[in-house]
Structure formats: C-alpha cells, structure tokens
Protein backbone atom coordinates (compact mmCIF):
# COMPACT_ATOMS: atom_id res chain seq x y z
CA UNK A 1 96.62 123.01 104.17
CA UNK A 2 97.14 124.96 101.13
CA UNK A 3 94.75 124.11 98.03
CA UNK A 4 97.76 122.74 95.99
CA UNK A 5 99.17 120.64 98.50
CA UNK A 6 95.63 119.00 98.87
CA UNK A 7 95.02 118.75 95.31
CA UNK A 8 98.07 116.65 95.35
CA UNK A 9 97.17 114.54 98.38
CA UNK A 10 93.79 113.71 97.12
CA UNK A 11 95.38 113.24 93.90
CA UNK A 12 97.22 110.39 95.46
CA UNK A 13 94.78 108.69 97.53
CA UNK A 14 92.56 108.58 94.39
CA UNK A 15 95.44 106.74 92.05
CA UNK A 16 95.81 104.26 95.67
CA UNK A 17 92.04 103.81 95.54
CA UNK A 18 92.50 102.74 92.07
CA UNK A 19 94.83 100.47 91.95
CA UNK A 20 93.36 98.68 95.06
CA UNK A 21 89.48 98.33 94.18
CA UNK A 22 91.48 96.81 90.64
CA UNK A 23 93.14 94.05 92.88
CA UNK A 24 90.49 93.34 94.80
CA UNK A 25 88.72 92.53 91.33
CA UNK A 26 91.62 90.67 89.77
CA UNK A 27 92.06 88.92 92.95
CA UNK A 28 88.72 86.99 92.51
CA UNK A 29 89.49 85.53 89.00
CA UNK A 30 92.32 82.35 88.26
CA UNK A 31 95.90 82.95 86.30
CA UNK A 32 94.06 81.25 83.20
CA UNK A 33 91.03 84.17 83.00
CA UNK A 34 93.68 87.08 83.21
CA UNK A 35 93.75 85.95 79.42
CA UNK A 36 90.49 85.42 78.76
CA UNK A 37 88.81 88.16 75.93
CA UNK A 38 85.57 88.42 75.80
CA UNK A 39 85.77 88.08 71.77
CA UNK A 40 88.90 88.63 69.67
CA UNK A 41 89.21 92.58 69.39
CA UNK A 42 88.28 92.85 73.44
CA UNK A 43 91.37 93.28 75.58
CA UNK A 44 91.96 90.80 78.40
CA UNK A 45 92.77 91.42 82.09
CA UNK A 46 95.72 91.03 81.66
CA UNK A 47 96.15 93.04 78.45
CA UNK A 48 94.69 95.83 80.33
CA UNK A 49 97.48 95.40 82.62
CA UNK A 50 100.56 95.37 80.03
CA UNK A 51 98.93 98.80 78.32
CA UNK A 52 98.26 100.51 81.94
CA UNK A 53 101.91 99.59 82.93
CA UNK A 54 103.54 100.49 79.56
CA UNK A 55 101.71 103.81 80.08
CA UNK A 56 102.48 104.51 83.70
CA UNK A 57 106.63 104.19 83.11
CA UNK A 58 106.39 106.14 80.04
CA UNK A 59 104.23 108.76 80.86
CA UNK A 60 106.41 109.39 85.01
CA UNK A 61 110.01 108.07 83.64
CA UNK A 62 111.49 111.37 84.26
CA UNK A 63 108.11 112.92 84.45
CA UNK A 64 109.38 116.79 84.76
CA UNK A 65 111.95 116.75 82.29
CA UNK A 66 111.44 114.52 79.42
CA UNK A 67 108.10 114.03 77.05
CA UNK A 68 105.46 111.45 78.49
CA UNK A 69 105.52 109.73 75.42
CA UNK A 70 109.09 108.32 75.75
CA UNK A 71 110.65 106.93 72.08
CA UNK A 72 110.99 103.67 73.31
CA UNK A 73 107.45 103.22 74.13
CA UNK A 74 105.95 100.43 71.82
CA UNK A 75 102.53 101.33 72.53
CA UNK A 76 101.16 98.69 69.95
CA UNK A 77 102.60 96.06 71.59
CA UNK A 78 100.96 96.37 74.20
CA UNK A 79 97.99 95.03 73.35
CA UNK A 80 99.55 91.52 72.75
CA UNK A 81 99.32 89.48 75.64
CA UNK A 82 103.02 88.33 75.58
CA UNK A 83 103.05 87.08 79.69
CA UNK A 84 104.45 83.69 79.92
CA UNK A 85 103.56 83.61 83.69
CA UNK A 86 100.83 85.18 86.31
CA UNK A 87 103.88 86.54 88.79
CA UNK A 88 104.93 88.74 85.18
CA UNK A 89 101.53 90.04 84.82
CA UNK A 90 101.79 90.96 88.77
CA UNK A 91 105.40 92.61 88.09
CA UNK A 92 104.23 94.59 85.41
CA UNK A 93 101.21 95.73 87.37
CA UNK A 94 103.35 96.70 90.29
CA UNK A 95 106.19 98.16 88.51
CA UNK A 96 103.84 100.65 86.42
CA UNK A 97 102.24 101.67 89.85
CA UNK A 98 105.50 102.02 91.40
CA UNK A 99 107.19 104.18 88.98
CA UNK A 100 104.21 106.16 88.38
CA UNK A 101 104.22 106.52 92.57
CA UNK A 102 107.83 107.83 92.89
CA UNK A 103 107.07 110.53 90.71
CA UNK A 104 104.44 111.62 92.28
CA UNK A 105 106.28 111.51 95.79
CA UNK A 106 108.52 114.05 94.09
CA UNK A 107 106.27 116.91 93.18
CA UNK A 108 105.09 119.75 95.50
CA UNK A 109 102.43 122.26 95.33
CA UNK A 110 105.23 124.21 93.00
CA UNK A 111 105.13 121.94 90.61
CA UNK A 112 101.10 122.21 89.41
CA UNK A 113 101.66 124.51 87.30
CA UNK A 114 105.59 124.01 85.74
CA UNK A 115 104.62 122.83 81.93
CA UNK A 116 105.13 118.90 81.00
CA UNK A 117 104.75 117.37 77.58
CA UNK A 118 102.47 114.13 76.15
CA UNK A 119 103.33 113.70 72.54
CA UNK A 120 104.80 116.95 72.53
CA UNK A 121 101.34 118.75 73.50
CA UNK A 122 102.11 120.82 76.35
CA UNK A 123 100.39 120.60 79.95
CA UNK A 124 100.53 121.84 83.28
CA UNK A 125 101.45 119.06 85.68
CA UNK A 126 97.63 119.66 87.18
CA UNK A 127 96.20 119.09 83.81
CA UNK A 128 98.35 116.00 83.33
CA UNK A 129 98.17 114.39 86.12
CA UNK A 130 93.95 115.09 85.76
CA UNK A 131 94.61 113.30 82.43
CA UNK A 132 96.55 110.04 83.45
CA UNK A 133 93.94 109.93 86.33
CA UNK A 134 90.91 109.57 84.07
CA UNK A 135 92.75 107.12 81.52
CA UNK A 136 93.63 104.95 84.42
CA UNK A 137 90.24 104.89 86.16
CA UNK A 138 88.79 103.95 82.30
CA UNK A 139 91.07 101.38 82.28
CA UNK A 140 90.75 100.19 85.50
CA UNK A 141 86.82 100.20 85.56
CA UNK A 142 87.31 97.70 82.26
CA UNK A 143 89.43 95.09 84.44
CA UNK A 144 86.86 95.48 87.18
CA UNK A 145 83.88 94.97 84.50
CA UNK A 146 86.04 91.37 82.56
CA UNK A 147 86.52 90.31 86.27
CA UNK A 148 82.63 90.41 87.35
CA UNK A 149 81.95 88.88 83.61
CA UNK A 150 84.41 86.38 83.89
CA UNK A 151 83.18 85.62 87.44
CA UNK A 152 79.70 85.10 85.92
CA UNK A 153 77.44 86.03 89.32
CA UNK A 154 79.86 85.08 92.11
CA UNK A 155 81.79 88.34 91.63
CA UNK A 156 82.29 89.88 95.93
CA UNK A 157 81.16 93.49 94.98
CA UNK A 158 83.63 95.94 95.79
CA UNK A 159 81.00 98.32 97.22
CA UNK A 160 77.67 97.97 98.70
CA UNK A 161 76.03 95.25 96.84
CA UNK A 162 72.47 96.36 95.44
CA UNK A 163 69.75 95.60 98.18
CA UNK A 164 71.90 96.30 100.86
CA UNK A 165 72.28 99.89 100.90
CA UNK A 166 69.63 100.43 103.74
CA UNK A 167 71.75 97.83 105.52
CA UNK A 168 74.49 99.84 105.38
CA UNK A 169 73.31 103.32 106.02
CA UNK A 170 72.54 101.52 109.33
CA UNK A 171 76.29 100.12 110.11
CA UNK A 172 78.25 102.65 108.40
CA UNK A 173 80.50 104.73 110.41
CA UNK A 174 80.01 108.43 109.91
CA UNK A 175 82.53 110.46 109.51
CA UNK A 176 82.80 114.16 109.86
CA UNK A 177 85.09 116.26 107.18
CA UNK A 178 88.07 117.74 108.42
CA UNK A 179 87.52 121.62 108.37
C-alpha cells in the first residue's frame, strides 16, 4: 500500500476512533447533564457538540474547492447551548461526523498535497486534515473529561482501568503488524 493511501486510511480510522470512545463517554451521562457546565465560562457536553459540528460542516462543505471557514459559519454561536431536545444534540453530532466523513471518502492519495484554505491561510490537504484531527481529539478529550466529572466515580473507563493493566497484558489478544 502506498504511504499516501495509508496516511489516509489511518487518517480515517483515527477520526472513527474518535468519535466512538466520545459516545461511549456521552453514552454514560442523562439528557439533563449534556447541559451541565462545570461553572459559567466552561462549555457543556453538549456545547462541545454544537462547536465540533458547526466546525466539521464548515471546515468539509465542499472541502476542495471552497475556504474551510465558510461565511455563513456563526462560530460564536456556537457556544450557546440553543438544543431544545437530546435527539437535536444527537443530529448535530451525527450530521458534523457525517459530512466531515463524505469528504473524506472523496479524497485519494492525489489529493495530500492539492492546496485548501482555513480563513484564507493556505494548506495542503495533509496539513489540514492533521489540523482538524488534533482540534477534534482536544475537543473530544474535553467531552470525555465533563462525562467522567459529571459521572462523579461511576464513570466505565474507556480503556484499561488503573490496577488492571497486569490483568490485561494477561487476556489481551496479540496482534502482529501487517508487513
């Protein structure tokens, strides 16, 4: 497999792996703590969600052709928790992840290095998809950190909980890179 073609792939699973570990957290708190800040200038879960998915359609809408940061983008507004119900927060969540998933089912190993705008700074499609990936994981590691405060102790850890890693070097499955 070329190196481009696997950048991509990896690329991928990693935005996958990030928008599942974040359900798996969300998935352990009630519709009422989605809103829940920590104090008044702390986003909330849900918040979190409305900026990520604001982000995701403007920054793949068109991704190739058109600047990420698309005019009708209200960026501030995102940050005002404005979901009447739980099943909007979900749509807004899946619809960022969806657009932002088409896009990237459209690109090829060709396409790493064809030039893309954010704001009209100019990036390489490698360098911009590097930089959504990192914003997103920041963001997502904040939902995962509100849900296991807001859980307060009875949070399932999405990886090995601490004083079981022995345990699991014993069960774990080993698998051997593909050369």
């Amino acid at each position: 497999m070329e190196i481009a073609s696997l950048y991509l792939t990896e690329t991928i699973k990693s935005f996958r792996g990030l928008k599942s570990n974040t359900e798996k957290a969300f998935g352990q708190i009630s519709e009422a703590e989605f809103h829940q800040q920590p104090e008044p200038s702390s986003n909330s879960v849900a918040i979190i969600i409305k900026h990520l998915a604001g982000n995701m359609r403007s920054r793949f809408t068109n991704f190739l052709t058109t600047d990420g940061e698309k005019p009708d983008r209200k960026r501030d507004l995102e940050f005002i928790d404005g979901f009447k119900t739980h099943s909007e927060i979900l749509a807004a969540w899946e619809n960022g992840w969806k657009c932002m998933f088409n896009a990237l089912s459209e690109l090829n190993e060709n396409n790493l290095t064809a030039m893309v705008y954010i704001r009209e700074e100019p990036h390489t499609v490698l360098r911009a998809l590097q930089r959504q990936l990192v914003h997103y994981a920041y963001h997502c590691g904040q939902i995962v950190f509100l849900c296991k405060q807001i859980r307060a102790g009875h949070f399932e850890s999405l990886s090995i909980p601490v004083g079981k890693s022995e345990e699991y070097k014993v069960k774990a499955p080993r698998e051997t890179p593909e050369k």
